[in-house]
Each structure stands twice: as C-alpha cells, then as structure tokens.
C-alpha atoms as a PDB file:
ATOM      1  CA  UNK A   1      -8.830   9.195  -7.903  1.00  0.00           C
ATOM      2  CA  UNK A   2     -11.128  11.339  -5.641  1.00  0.00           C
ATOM      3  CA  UNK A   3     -11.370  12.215  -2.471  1.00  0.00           C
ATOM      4  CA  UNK A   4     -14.563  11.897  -0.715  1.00  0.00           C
ATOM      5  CA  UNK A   5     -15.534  14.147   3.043  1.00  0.00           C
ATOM      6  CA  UNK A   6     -16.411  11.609   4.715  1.00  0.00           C
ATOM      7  CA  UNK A   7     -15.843  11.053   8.578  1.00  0.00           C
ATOM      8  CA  UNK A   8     -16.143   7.980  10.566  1.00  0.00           C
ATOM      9  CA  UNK A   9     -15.599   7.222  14.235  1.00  0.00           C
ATOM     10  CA  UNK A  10     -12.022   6.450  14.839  1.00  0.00           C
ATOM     11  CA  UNK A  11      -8.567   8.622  15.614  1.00  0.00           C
ATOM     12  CA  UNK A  12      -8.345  11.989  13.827  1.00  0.00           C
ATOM     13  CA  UNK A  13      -9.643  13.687  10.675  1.00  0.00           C
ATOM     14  CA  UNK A  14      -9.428  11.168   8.080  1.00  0.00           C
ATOM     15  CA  UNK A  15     -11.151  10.938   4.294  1.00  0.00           C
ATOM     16  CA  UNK A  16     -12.161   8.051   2.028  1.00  0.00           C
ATOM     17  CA  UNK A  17     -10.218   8.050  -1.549  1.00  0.00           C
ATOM     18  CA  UNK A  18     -11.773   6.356  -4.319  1.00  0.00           C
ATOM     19  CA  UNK A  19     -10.355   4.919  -7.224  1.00  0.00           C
ATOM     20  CA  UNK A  20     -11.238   4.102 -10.449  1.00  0.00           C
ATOM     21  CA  UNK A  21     -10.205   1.907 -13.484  1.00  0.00           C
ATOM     22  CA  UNK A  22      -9.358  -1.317 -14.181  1.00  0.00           C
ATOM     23  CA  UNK A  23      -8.317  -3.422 -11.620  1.00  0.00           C
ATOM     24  CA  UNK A  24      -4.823  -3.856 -12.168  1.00  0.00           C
ATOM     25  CA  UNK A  25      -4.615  -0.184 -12.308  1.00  0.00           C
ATOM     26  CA  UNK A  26      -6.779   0.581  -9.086  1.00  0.00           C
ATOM     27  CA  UNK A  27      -4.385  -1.900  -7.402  1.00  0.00           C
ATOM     28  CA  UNK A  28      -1.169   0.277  -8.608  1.00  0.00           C
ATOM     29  CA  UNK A  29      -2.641   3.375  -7.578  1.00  0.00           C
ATOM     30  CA  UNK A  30      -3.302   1.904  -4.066  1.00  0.00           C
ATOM     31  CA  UNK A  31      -0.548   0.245  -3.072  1.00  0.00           C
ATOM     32  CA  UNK A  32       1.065   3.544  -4.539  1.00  0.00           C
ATOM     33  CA  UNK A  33      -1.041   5.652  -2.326  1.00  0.00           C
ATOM     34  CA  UNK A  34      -0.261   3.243   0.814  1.00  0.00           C
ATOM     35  CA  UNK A  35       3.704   3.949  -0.139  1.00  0.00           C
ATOM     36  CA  UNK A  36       3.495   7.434   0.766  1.00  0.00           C
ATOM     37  CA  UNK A  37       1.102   7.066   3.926  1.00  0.00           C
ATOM     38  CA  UNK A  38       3.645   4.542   5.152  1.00  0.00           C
ATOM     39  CA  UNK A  39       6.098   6.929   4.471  1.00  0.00           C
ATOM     40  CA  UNK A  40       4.660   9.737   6.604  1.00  0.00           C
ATOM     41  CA  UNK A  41       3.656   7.501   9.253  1.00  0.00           C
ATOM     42  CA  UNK A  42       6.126   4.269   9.436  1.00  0.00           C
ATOM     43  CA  UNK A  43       3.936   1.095  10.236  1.00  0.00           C
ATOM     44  CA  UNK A  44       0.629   2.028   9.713  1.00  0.00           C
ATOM     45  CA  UNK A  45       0.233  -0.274   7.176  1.00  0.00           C
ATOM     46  CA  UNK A  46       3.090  -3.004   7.775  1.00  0.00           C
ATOM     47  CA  UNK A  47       2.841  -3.381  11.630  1.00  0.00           C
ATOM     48  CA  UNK A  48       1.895  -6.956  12.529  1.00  0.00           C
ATOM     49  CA  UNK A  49       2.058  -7.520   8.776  1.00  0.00           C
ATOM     50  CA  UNK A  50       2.704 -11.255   7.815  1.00  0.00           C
ATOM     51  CA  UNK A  51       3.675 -13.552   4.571  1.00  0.00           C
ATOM     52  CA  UNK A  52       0.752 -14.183   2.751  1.00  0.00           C
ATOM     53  CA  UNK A  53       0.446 -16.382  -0.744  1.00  0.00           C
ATOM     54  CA  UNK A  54      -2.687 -16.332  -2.572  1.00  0.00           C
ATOM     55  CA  UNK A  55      -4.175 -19.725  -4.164  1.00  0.00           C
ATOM     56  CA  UNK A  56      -6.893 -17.514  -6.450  1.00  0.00           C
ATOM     57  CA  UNK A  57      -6.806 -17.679 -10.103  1.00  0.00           C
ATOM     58  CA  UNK A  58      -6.171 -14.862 -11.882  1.00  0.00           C
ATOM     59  CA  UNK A  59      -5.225 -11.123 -10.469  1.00  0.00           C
ATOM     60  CA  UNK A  60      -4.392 -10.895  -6.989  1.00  0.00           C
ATOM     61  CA  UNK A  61      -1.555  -9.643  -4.549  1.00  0.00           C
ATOM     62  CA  UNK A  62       1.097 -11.839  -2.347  1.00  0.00           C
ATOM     63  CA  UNK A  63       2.886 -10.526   0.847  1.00  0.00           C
ATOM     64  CA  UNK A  64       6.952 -11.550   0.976  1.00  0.00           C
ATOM     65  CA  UNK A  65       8.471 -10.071   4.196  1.00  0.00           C
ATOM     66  CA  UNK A  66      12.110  -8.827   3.468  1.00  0.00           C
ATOM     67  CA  UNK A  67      14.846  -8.401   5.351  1.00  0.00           C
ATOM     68  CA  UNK A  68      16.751  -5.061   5.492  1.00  0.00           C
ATOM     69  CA  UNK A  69      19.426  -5.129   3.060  1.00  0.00           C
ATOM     70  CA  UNK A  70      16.725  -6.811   0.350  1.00  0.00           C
ATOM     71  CA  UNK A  71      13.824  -3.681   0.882  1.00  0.00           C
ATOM     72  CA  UNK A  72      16.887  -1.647  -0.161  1.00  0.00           C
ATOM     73  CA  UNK A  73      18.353  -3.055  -2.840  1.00  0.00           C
ATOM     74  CA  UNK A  74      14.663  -3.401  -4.062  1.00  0.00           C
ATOM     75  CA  UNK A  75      13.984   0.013  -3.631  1.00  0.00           C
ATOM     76  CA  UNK A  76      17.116   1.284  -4.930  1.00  0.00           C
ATOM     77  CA  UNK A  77      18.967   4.462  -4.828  1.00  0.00           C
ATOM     78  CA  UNK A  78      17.316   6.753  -3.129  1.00  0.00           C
ATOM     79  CA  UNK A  79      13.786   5.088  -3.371  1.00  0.00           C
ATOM     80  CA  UNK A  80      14.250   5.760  -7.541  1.00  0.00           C
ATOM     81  CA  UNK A  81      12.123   2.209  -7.584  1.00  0.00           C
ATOM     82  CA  UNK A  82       9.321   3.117  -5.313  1.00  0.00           C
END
C-alpha cells in the first residue's frame, strides 16, 4: 500500500491510497483500511448504507445490515475479530 499527495476539491486535506496485489488481497486490505476510518469517524462509510447481494460470478462483496447485539458478537471481545 502507498500513499499518493494528491488533492482534489472536496472537505479537508485528504490523500489517495493505492493498493496492490491480488484481488482478494486488495479487497482485505481495503475493507481493512475502511475499518479504521470508520472507526475515527463513525458513519463515513456506513451512513445511508443498504443490503446489497451480488448476482456476479466469481469474487465479489455482499452488504448484510446487522442489528446491534449481532455486530458485537461478530466482532467479539473487544473488537479481537476486526
């Protein structure tokens, strides 16, 4: 992963990360990477954020909304699981 300086119009300093590798990998480090900006600032990623199944063959990614006492028994102690 590397960062790249790159501003765009929009709110505040921001950068560009890119990642590289294989895809199943690049979509591990991402939604790892969206983990911790969600954790610094709650909703940025999951506001609005709605149940989505995917009907492509192969790799892809499927939304499930959970309820509270699900997210943290999925997470588990702590977050150990995140």
């Amino acid at each position: 992963m590397f960062f790249m300086n790159k501003r765009e119009g929009g709110k505040g300093p921001s950068e560009k990360l890119i990642i590289f590798g294989p895809q199943r990998s690049r979509r591990g480090a991402e939604l790892k990477v969206m983990s911790g900006v969600e954790q610094k600032n709650p909703g940025y990623f999951t506001r609005g954020v709605r149940e989505k199944t995917s009907d492509v063959k192969g790799f892809d990614t499927d939304r499930f909304l959970f309820k509270d006492d699900e997210l943290s028994y999925s997470l588990g102690k702590q977050g150990t699981t995140r």
